[in-house]
Protein backbone atom coordinates (compact mmCIF):
# COMPACT_ATOMS: atom_id res chain seq x y z
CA UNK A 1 48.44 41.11 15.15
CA UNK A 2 48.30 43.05 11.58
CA UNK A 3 45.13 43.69 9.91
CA UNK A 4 45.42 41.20 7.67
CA UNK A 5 46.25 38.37 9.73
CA UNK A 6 42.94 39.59 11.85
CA UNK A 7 41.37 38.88 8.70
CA UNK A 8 42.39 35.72 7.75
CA UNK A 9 41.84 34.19 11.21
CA UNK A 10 38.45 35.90 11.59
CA UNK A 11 37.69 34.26 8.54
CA UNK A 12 39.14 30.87 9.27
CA UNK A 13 37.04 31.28 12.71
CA UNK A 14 33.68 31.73 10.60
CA UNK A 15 34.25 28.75 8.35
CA UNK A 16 35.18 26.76 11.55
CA UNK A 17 31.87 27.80 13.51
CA UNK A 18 29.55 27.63 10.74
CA UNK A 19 30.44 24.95 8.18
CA UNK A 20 29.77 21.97 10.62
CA UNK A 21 26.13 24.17 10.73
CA UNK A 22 26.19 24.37 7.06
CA UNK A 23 27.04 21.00 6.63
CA UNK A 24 24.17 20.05 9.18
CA UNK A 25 21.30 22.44 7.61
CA UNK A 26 21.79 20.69 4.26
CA UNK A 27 21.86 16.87 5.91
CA UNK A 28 18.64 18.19 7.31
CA UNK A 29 17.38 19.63 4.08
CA UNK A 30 17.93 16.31 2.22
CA UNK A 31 16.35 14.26 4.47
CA UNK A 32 13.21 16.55 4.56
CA UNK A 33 13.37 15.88 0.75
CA UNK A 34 13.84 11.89 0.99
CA UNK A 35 10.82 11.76 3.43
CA UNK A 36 8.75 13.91 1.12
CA UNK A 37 9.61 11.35 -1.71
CA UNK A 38 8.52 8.64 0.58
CA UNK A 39 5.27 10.64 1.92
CA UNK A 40 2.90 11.07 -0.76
CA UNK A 41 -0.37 11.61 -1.00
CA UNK A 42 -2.11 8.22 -0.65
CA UNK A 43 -5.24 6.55 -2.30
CA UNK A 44 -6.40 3.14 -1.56
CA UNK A 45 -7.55 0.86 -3.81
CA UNK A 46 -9.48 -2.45 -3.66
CA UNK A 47 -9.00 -5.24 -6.61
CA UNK A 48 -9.34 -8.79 -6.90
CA UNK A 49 -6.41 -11.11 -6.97
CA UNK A 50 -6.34 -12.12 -10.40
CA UNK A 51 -4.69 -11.46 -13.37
CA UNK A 52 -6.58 -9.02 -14.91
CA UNK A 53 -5.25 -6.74 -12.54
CA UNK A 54 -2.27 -7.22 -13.90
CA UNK A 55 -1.81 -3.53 -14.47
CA UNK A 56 -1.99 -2.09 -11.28
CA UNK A 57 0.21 -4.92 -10.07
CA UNK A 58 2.88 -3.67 -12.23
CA UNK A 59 2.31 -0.64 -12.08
CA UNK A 60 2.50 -0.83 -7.99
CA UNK A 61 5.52 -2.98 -8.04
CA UNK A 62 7.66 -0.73 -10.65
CA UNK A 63 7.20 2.19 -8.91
CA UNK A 64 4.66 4.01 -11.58
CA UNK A 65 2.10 5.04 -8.85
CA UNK A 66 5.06 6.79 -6.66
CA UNK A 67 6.41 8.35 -9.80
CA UNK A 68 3.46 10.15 -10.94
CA UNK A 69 2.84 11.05 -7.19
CA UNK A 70 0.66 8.81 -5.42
CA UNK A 71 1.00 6.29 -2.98
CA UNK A 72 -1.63 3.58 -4.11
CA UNK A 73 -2.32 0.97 -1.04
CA UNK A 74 -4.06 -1.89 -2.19
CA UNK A 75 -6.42 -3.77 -0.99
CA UNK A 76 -7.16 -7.57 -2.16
CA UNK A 77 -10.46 -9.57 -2.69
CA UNK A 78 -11.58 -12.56 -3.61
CA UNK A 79 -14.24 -10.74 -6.33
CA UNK A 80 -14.56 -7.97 -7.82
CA UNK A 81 -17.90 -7.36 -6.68
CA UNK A 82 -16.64 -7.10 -3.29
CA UNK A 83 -14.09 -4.62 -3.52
CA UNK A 84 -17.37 -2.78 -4.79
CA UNK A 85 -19.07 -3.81 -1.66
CA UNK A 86 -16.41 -2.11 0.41
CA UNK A 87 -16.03 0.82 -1.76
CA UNK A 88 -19.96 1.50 -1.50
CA UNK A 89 -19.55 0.99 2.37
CA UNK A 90 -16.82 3.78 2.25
CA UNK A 91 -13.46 2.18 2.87
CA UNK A 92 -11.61 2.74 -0.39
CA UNK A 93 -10.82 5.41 -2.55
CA UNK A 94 -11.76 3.52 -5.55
CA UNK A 95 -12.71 0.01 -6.50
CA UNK A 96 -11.74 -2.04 -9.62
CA UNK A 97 -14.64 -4.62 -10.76
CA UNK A 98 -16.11 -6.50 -13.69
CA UNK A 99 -18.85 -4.19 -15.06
CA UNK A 100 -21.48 -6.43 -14.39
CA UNK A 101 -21.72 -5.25 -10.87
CA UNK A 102 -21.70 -2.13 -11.47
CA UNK A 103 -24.61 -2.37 -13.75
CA UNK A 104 -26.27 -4.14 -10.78
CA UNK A 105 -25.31 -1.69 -8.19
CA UNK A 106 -26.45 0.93 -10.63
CA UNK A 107 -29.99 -0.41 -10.99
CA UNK A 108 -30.28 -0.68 -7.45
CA UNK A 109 -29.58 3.06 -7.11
CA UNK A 110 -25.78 3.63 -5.99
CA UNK A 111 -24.35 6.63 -7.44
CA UNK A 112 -20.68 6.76 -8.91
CA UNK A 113 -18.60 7.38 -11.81
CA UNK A 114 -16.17 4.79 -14.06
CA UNK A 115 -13.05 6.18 -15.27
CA UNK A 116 -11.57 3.40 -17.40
CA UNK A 117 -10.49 -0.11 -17.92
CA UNK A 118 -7.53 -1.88 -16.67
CA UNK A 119 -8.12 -3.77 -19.82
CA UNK A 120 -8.94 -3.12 -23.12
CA UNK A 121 -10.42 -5.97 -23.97
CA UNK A 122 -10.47 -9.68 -22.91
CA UNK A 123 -10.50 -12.86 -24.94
CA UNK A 124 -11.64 -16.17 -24.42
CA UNK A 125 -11.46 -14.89 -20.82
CA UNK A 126 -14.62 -16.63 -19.76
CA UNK A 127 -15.37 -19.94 -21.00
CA UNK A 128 -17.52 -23.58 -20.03
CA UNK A 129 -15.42 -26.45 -18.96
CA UNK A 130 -17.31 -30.02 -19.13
CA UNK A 131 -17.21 -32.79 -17.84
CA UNK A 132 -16.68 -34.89 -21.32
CA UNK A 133 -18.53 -37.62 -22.74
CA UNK A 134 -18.56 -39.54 -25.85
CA UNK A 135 -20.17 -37.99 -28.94
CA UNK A 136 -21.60 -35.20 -26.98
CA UNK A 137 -18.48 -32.46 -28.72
CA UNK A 138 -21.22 -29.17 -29.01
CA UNK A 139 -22.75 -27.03 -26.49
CA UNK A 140 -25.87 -28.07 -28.32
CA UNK A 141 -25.48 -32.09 -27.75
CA UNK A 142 -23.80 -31.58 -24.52
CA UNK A 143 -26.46 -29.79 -22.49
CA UNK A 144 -29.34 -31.02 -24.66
CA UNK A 145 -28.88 -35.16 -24.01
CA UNK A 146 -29.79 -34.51 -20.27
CA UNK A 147 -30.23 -31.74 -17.65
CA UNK A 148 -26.65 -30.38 -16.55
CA UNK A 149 -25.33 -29.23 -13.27
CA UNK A 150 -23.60 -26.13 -14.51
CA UNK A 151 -21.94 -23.78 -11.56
CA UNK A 152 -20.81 -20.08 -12.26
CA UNK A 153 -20.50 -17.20 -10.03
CA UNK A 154 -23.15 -15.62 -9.66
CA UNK A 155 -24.04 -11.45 -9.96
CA UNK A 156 -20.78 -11.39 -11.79
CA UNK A 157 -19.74 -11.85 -15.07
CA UNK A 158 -19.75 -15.25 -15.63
CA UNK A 159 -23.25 -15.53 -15.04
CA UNK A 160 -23.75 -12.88 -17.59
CA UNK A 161 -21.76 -14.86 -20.33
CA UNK A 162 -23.57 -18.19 -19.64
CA UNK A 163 -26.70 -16.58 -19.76
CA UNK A 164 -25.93 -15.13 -23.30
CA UNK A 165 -24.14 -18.76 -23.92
CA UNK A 166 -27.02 -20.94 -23.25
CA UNK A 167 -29.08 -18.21 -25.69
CA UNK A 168 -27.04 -18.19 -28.44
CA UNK A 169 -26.82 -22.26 -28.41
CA UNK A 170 -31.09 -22.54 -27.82
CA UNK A 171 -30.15 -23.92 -24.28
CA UNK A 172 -33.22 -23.73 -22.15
CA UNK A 173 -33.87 -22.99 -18.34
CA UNK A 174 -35.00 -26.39 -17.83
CA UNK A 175 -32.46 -28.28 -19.04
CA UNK A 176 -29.36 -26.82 -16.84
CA UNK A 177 -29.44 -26.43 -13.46
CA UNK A 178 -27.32 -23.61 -12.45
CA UNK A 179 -25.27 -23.07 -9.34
CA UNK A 180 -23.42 -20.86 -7.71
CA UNK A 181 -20.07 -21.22 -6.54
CA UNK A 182 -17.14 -19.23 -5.73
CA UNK A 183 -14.85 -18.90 -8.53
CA UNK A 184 -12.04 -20.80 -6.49
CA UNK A 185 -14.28 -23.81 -5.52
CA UNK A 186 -15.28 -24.69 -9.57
CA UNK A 187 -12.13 -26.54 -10.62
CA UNK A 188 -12.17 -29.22 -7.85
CA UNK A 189 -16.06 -29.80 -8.13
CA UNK A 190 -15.62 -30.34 -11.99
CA UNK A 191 -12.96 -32.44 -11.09
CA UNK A 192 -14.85 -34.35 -8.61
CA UNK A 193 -17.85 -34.24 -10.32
CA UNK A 194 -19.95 -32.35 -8.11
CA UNK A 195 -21.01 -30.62 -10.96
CA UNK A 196 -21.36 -31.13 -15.10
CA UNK A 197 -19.86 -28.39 -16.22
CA UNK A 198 -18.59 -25.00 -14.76
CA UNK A 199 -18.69 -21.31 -16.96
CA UNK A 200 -15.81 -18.84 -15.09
CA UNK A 201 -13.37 -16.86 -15.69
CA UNK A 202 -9.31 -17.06 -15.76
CA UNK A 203 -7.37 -18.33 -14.17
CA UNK A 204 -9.75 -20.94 -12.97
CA UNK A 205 -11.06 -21.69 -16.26
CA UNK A 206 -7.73 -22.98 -17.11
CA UNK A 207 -6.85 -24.24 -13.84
CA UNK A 208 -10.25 -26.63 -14.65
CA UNK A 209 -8.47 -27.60 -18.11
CA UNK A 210 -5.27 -28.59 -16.88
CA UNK A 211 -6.21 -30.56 -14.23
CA UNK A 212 -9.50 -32.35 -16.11
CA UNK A 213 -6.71 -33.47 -18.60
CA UNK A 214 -8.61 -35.59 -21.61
CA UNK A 215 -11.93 -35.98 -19.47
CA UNK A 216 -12.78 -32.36 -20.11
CA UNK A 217 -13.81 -30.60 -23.14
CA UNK A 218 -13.68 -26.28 -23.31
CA UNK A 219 -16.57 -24.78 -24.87
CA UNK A 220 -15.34 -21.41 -26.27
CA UNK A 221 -17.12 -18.24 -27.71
CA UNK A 222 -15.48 -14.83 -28.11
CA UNK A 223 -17.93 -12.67 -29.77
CA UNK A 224 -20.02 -13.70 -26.39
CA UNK A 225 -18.76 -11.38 -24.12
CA UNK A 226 -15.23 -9.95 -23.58
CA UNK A 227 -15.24 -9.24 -19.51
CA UNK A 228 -14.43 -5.32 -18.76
CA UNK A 229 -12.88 -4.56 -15.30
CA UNK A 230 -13.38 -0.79 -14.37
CA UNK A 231 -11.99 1.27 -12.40
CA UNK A 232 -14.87 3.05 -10.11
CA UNK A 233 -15.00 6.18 -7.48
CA UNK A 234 -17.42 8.53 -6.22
CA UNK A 235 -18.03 12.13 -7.39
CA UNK A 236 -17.05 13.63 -3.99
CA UNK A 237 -13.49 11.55 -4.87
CA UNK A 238 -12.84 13.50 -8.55
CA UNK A 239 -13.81 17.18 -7.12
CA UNK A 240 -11.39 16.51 -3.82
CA UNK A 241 -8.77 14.09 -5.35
CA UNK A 242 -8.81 14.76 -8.77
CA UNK A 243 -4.80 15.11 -9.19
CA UNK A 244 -4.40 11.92 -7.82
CA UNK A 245 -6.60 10.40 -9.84
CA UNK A 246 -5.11 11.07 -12.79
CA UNK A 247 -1.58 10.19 -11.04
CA UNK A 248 -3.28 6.80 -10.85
CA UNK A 249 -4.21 6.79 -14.06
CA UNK A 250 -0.96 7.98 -15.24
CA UNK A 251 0.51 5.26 -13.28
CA UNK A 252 -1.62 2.46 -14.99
CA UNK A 253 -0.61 4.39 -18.50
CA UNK A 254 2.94 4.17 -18.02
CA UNK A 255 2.64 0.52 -17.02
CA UNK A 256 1.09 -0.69 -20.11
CA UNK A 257 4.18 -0.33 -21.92
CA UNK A 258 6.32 -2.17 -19.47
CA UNK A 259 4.20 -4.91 -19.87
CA UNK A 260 4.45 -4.64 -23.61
CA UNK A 261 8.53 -4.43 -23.67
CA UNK A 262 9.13 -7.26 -20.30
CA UNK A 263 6.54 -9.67 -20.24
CA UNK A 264 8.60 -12.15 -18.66
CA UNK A 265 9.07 -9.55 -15.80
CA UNK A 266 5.72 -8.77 -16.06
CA UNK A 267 4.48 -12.25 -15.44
CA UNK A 268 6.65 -12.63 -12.17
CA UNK A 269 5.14 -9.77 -10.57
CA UNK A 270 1.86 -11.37 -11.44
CA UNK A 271 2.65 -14.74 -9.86
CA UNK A 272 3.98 -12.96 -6.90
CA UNK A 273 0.56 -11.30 -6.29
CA UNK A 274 -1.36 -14.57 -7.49
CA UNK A 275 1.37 -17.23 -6.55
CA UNK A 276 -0.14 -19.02 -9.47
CA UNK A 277 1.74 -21.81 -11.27
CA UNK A 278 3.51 -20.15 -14.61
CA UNK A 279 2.78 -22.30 -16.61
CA UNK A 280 -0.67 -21.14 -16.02
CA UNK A 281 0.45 -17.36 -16.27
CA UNK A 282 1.60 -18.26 -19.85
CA UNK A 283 -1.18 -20.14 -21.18
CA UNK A 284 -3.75 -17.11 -20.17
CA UNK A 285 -1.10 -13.93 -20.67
CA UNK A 286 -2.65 -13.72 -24.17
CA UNK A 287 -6.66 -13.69 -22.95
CA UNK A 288 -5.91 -9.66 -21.45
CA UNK A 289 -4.80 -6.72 -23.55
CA UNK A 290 -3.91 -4.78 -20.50
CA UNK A 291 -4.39 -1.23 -21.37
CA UNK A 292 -6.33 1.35 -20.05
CA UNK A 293 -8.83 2.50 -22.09
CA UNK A 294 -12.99 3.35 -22.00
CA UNK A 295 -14.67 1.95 -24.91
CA UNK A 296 -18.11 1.70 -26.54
CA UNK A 297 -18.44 -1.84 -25.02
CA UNK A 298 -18.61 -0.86 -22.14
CA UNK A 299 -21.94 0.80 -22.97
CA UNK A 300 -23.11 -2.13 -24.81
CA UNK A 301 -22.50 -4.42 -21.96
CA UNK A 302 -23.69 -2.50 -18.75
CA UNK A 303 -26.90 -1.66 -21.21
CA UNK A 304 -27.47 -5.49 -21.91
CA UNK A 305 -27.13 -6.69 -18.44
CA UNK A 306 -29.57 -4.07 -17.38
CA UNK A 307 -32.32 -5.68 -19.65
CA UNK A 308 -31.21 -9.09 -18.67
CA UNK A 309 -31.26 -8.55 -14.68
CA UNK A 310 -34.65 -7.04 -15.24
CA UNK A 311 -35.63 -10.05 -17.70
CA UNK A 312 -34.58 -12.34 -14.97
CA UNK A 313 -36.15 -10.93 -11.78
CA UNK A 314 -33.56 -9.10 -10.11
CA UNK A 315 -35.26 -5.93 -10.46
CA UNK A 316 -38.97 -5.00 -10.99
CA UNK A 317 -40.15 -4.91 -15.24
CA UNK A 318 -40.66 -1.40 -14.72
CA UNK A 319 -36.95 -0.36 -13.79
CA UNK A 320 -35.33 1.95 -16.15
CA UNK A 321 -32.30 1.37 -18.06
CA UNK A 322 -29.60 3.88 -16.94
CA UNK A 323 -27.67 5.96 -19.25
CA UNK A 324 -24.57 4.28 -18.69
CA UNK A 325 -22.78 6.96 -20.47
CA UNK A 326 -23.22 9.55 -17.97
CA UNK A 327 -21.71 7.51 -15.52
CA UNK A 328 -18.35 7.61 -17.36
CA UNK A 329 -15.70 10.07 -16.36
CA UNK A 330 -13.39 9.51 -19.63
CA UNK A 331 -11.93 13.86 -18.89
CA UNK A 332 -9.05 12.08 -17.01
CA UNK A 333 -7.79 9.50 -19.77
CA UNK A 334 -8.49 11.96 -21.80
CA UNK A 335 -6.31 14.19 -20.79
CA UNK A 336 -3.36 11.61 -20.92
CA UNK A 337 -3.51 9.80 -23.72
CA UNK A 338 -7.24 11.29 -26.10
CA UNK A 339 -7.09 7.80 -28.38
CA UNK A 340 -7.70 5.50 -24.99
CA UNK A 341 -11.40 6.88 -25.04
CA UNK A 342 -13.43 5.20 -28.21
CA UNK A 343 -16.97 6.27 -27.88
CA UNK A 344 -19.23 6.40 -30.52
C-alpha cells in the first residue's frame, strides 16, 4: 500500500469511527440545551381567578414569563386576600391582591414590599346592584325609604368602596344592614332576594346585571374608588430572587402590549382561566387598563383605608398610619420601563 493510499484510508477510518460520535456529542448537546429552555428558574405565584389578572394570564399563556426567563406556576384563589393569606404563611413566592388587604395586613404588623400593579387603573370596577323599585332611581331615595340588606365582601375592597359610597350619598349605619358574602354567592341572593342590594366587584357585578334584567338598577361612581391589585413579596424574596423578579415583571410588561394589539385573543385566554360567558368578558374588558404600573393612588388608597379600619374598629384609635411609601419597591419597574412609576 503507497503512502498516500495509507492516508486516505486512515483518514476515511477516522471519519468512520468518529462521526457517528460526533454526530452523537452534538444530539446530546442539543438536548442539554432544549431541557435548559424547558428548566428555568421557577417562582410561584398566587392570584385570584378573575379578570383583573388578566395580565399574568396572558402573559403565562403567550409564553412572556419563559421568555424573559422564569417559569411562573400559578396558583388560583377565590380572593385576593387569600392568596395573601398563603403568601404570609410562606407558600408562594409572591401574591397578587387588592390593596385593601394589604393595608390591613400592614396595620396588623406583616412586613413586605409591593412592586406594582397588574393594572393601572380600574373603572366602574366596583359598583351597587339593587333590587329596583318604583321611584326610588338614587342611592339617596333607594337606601333612605327603608333599611336595606346590602351584602359585600368583606376586608376587601368592596367593603372599602361602599363604605366611601354610603358617605358620599349621607347613607347612615342604621339604615343598611351590611353583610358579608363571598363575591360568587351575591348575584343569586340579589336575584333571589336574599338581600336588597349587593356592592362587588367584576365580573359579578355584571353577572348581577344581566341576570336581574329590568328588576335591577346599577348605582355607579368612579371618582369613588378605582380597585388596585398589587403584586406583593417579601424582602428576603428581592435580595435572593431579584432577577427573577424583574423577569416577572418583564413578563407582565411585554404582555400589556399583546393585550393592546389582540384583544380578541386576549379575551379567550381570559375565559379559559375564568370560563366566563363572553359576552360578559366584553361588557367588562373596558373596566381594566391592564398595565403595570405603581402610582400615587396607591398611596392615597392604602392611607385612607388605614384611617377607615381604625375609624371602624378593626384596629385600636391609637394605631399609626404606615408610610405606605416605604413599602413600595418601584427600583424594578423602574428599571424597565421609568414612566410606569408616577409618584408624586
Amino acid at each position: 500500500m503507497g503512502r498516500k493510499q495509507f492516508l486516505k484510508f486512515w483518514q476515511t477510518g477516522l471519519i468512520a469511527v468518529f462521526l457517528p460520535l460526533l454526530l452523537l456529542s452534538c444530539k446530546s448537546q442539543s438536548n442539554d440545551d432544549t431541557t435548559a429552555g424547558n428548566d428555568l428558574p421557577k417562582l410561584s405565584v398566587g392570584i385570584q381567578v378573575s379578570p383583573a389578572m388578566t395580565l399574568v394570564m396572558v402573559a403565562e399563556d403567550m409564553g412572556f414569563f419563559d421568555k424573559a426567563g422564569v417559569d411562573v406556576e400559578i396558583k388560583e384563589f377565590t380572593a385576593g386576600k387569600f392568596a395573601l393569606q398563603a403568601f404570609l404563611g410562606g407558600s408562594l413566592d409572591i401574591a397578587i391582591s387588592g390593596e385593601v388587604p394589604v393595608t390591613l395586613s400592614t396595620l396588623q404588623g406583616n412586613r413586605f414590599r409591593v412592586l406594582g400593579q397588574v393594572v393601572e387603573r380600574t373603572i366602574n370596577e366596583c359598583r351597587v346592584v339593587v333590587r329596583k323599585e318604583e321611584g326610588l332611581d338614587t342611592p339617596e331615595k333607594y337606601f333612605k325609604s327603608k333599611k336595606r340588606k346590602l351584602a359585600t365582601s368583606f376586608g376587601g375592597g368592596p367593603e372599602f368602596f361602599t363604605y366611601n359610597f354610603l358617605k358620599k350619598h349621607g347613607i347612615s349605619e342604621d339604615q343598611v344592614e351590611l353583610i358579608s358574602q363571598k363575591p360568587e354567592d351575591m348575584p343569586a341572593a340579589l336575584v333571589n332576594g336574599t338581600v336588597d342590594a349587593i356592592s362587588i366587584f367584576d365580573p359579578f357585578a355584571r353577572i348581577a346585571e344581566v341576570q336581574m334584567g329590568e328588576k335591577g338598577l346599577t348605582f355607579a361612581d368612579p371618582d369613588i374608588y378605582s380597585e388596585l391589585y398589587v403584586i406583593d413579596v417579601l424582602e428576603e424574596t428581592i435580595n435572593k430572587k431579584r432577577n427573577l423578579l424583574k423577569a416577572f415583571m418583564k413578563g407582565l410588561y411585554d404582555a400589556q402590549f399583546f393585550i393592546q394589539d389582540n384583544p380578541d385573543k386576549s379575551k379567550e385566554i381570559l375565559i379559559k382561566y375564568t370560563r366566563l360567558d363572553r359576552q360578559i368578558v366584553d361588557d367588562i374588558w373596558e373596566n381594566f387598563v391592564f398595565k403595570p404600573a405603581i402610582n400615587q393612588l396607591f398611596i392615597e388608597y392604602t392611607t385612607a383605608e388605614a384611617k377607615w379600619a381604625i375609624e371602624k374598629g378593626t384596629f385600636p384609635k391609637d394605631t399609626p398610619i404606615p408610610d405606605f411609601r416605604a413599602i413600595l419597591y418601584p427600583d424594578i419597574l423602574q428599571e424597565i420601563d421609568p414612566e410606569a412609576v408616577q409618584l408624586d
